[in-house]
Protein backbone atom coordinates (compact mmCIF):
# COMPACT_ATOMS: atom_id res chain seq x y z
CA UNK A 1 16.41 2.66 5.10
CA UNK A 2 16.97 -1.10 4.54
CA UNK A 3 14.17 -1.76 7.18
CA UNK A 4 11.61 0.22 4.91
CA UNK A 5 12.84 -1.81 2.06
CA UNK A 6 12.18 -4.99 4.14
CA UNK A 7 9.02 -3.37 4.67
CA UNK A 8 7.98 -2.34 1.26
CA UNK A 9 9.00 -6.00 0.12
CA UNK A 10 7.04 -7.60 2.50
CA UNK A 11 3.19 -5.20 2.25
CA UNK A 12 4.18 -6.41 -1.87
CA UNK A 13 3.80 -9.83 -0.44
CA UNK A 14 1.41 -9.39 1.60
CA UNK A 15 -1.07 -7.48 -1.44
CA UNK A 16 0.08 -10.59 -4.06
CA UNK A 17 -1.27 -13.07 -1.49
CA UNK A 18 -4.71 -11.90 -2.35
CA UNK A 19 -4.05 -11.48 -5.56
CA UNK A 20 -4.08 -7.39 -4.94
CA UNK A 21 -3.28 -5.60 -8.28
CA UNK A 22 -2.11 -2.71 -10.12
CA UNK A 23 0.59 -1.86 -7.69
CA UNK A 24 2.58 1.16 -7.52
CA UNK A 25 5.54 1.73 -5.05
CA UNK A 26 6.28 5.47 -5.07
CA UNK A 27 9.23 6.59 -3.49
CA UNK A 28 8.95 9.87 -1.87
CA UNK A 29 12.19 9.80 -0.21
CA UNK A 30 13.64 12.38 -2.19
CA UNK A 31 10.82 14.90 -1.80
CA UNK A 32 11.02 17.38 0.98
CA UNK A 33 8.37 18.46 3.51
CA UNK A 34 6.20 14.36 2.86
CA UNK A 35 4.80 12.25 5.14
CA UNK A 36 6.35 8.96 4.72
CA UNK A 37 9.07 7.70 2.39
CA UNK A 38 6.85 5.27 0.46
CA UNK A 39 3.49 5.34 -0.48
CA UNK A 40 2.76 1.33 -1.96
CA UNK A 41 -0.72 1.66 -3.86
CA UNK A 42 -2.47 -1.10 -4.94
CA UNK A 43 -6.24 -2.55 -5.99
CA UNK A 44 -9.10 -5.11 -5.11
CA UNK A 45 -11.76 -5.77 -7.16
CA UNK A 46 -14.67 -5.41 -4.13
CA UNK A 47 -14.54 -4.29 -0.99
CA UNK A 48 -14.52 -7.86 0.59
CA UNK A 49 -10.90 -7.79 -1.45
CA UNK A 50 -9.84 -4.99 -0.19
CA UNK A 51 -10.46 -6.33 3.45
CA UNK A 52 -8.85 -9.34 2.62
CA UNK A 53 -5.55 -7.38 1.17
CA UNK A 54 -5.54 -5.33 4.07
CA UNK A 55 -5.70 -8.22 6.63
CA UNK A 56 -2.74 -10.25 4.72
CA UNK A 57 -0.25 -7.18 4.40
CA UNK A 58 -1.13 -6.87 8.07
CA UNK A 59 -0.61 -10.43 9.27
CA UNK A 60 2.59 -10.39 6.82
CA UNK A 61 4.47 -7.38 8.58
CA UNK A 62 3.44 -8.84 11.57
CA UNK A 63 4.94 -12.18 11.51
CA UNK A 64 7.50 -11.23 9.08
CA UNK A 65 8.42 -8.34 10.57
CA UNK A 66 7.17 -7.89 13.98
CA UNK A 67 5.80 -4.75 12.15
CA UNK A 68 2.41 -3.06 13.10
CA UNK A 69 0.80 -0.41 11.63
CA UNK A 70 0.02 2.71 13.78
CA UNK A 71 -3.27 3.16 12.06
CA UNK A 72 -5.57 1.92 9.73
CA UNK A 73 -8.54 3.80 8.26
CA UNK A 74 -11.32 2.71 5.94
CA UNK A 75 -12.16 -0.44 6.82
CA UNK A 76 -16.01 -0.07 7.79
CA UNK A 77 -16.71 0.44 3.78
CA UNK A 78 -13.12 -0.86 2.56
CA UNK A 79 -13.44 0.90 -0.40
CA UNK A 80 -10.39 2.78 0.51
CA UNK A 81 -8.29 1.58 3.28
CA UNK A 82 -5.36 3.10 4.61
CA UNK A 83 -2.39 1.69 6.33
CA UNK A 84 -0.10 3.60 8.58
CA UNK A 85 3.56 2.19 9.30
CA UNK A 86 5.50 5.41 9.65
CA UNK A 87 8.19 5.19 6.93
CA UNK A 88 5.19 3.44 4.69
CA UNK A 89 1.82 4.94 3.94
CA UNK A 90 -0.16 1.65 1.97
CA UNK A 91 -3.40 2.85 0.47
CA UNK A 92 -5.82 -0.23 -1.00
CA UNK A 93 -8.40 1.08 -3.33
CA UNK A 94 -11.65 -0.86 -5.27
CA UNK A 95 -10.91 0.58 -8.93
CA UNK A 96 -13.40 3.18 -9.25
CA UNK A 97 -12.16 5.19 -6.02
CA UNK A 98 -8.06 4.99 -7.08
CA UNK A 99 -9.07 6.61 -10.50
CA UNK A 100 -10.53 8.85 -8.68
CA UNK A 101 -8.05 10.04 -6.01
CA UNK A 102 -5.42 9.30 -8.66
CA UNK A 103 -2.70 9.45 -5.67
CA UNK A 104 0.11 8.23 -8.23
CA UNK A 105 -0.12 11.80 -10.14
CA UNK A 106 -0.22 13.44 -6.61
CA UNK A 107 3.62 12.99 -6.45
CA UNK A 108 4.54 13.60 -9.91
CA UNK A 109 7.90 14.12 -8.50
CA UNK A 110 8.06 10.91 -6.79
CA UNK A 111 10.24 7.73 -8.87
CA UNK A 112 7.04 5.08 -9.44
CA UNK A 113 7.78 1.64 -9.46
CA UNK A 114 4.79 -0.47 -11.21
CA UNK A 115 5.13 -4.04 -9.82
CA UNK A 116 4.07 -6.26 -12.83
CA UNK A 117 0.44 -8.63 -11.53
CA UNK A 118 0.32 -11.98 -10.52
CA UNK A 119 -1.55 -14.02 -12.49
């Protein structure tokens, strides 16, 4: 558990390094039959933002961590990208498509914890 903390502090770091926004950790430890324990959620203004989010929570766990993610999906229009690290599912979203999905209300069950921005 205290390695997917580690982790979950770190993709933070990694999102506020390109000034990533609006981000929501919610913890779905506590909900039988999910995926992951965390899903971290967070925003880019553009696409080219998103990439660049992406790439820093990426070099982050990497060097920080010696983390990797098993897959990542969405890059080619990086309007939603998904990370895969196992424990942590990191979705990176342009504004228009996280209103849409509206993944925080998916797991109304789940604690959220809203990570104040950077400015």
């Amino acid at each position: 558990m205290e390695q997917t903390e580690s982790l979950v502090k770190t993709i933070v770091k990694g999102i506020q390094e390109k000034k990533g926004s609006n981000i929501v950790i919610a913890d779905l430890s506590g909900i039988d039959g999910t995926i992951c324990h965390n899903f971290v959620i967070c925003q880019g203004g553009s696409p080219t933002q998103v990439e660049a989010i992406t790439e820093s929570i990426g070099d982050m766990a990497r060097q920080e961590l010696g983390e990797k993610p098993a897959r990542v999906v969405g890059l080619e229009r990086a309007l939603w990208v998904a990370m895969d690290y196992g424990d942590v599912l990191v979705h990176v979203f342009v504004p228009e498509m996280r209103e849409f999905y509206d993944l925080e209300h998916l797991w109304a069950d789940a604690p959220l914890t809203r990570i104040p921005d950077m400015d």
